[in-house]
C-alpha atoms as a PDB file:
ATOM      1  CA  UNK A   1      11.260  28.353   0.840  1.00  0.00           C
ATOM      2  CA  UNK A   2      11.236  24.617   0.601  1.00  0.00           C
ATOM      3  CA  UNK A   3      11.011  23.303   4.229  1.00  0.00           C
ATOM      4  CA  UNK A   4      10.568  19.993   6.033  1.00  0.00           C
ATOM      5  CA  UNK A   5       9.491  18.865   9.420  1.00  0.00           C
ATOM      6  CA  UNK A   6      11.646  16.492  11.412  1.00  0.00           C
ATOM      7  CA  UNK A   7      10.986  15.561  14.704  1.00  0.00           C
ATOM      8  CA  UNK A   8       8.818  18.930  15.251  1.00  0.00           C
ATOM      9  CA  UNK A   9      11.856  20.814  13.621  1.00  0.00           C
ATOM     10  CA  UNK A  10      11.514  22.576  10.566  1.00  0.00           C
ATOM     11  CA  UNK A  11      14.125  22.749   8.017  1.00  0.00           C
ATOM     12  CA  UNK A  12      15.183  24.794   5.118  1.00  0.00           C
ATOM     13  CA  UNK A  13      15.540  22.043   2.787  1.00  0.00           C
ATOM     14  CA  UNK A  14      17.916  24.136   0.643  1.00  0.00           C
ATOM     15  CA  UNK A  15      20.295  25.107   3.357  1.00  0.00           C
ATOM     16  CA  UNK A  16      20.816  21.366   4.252  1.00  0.00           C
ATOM     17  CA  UNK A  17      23.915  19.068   2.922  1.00  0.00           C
ATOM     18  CA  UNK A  18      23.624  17.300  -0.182  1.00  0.00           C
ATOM     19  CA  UNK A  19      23.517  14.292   1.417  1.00  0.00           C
ATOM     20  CA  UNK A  20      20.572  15.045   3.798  1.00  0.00           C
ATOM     21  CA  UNK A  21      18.889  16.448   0.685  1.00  0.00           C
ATOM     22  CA  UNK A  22      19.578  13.192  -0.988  1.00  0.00           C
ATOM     23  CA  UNK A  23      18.419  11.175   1.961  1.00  0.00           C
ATOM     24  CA  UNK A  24      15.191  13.168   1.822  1.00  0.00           C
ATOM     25  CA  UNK A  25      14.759  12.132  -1.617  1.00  0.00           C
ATOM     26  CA  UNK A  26      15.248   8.499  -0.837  1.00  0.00           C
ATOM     27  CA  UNK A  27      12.465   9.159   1.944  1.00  0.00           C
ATOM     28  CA  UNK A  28      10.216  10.338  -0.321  1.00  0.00           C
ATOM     29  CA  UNK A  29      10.406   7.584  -2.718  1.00  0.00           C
ATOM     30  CA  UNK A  30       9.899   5.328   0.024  1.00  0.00           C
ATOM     31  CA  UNK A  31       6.257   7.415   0.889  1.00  0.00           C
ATOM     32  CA  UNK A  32       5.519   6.952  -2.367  1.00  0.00           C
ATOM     33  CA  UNK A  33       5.875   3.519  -3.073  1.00  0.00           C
ATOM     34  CA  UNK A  34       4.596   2.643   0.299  1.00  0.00           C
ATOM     35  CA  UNK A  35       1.697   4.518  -0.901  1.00  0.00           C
ATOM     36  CA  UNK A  36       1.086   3.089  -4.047  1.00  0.00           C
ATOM     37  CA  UNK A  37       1.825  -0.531  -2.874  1.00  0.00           C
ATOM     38  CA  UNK A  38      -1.583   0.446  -0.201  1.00  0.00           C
ATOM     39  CA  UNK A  39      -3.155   0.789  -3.157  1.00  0.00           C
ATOM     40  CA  UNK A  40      -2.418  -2.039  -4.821  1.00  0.00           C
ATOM     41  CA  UNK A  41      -3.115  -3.984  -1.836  1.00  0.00           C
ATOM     42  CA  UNK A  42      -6.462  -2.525  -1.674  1.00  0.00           C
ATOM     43  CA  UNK A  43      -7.068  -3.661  -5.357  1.00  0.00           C
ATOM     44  CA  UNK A  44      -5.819  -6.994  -4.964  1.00  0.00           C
ATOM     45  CA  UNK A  45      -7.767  -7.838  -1.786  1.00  0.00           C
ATOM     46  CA  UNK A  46     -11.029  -6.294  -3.289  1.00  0.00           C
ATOM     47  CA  UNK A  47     -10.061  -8.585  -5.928  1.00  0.00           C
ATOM     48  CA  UNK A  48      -9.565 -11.581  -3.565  1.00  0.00           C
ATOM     49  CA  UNK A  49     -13.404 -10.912  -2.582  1.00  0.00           C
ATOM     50  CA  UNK A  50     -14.649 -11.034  -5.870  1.00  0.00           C
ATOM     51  CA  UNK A  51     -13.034 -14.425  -6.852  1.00  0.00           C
ATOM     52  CA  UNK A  52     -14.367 -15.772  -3.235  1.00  0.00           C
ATOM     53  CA  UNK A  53     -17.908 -14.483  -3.531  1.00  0.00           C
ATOM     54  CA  UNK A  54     -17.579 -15.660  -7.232  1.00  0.00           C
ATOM     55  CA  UNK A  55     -16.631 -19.404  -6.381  1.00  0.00           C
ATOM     56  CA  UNK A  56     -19.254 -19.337  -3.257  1.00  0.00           C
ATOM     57  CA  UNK A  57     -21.738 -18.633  -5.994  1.00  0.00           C
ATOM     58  CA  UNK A  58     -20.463 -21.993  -7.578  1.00  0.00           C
ATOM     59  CA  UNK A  59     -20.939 -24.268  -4.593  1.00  0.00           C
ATOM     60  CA  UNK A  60     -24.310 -26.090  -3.991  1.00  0.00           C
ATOM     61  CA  UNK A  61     -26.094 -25.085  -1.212  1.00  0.00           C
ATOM     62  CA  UNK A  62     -26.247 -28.463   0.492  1.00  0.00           C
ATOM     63  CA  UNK A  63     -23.228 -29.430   2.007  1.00  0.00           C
ATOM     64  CA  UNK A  64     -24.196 -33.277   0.756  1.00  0.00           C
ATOM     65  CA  UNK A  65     -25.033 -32.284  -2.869  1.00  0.00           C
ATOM     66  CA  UNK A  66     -21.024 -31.808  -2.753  1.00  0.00           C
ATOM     67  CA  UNK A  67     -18.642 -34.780  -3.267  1.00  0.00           C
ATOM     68  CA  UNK A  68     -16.102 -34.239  -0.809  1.00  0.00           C
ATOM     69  CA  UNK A  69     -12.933 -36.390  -1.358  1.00  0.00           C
END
């Protein structure tokens, strides 16, 4: 039996209307593409700390070796 839990209610996905069944498809492609934007979010902002630990590398280590303009 395929079941889901709503609001601590379980339901027998199969005996449900084809539209609920439909809007629990739509819910699960939101899960899923919430999860995999996390994801992506995690990549990009490990990302992000590579480029800034790569251009702190760059910079002198003396404030006044830098021409600031």
């Amino acid at each position: 039996m395929n079941t889901i839990n709503i609001d601590n209610k379980e339901f027998d996905v199969d005996a449900l209307s084809e539209n609920a069944k439909a809007q629990i498809i739509s819910l699960r492609s939101c899960d899923q593409r919430m999860q995999d934007l996390q994801q992506e979010l995690a990549i990009l902002q490990t990302a992000r700390n590579a480029y800034s630990n790569a251009l702190k590398a760059e910079l002198p280590d003396d404030a006044d070796d830098a021409t600031v303009k």
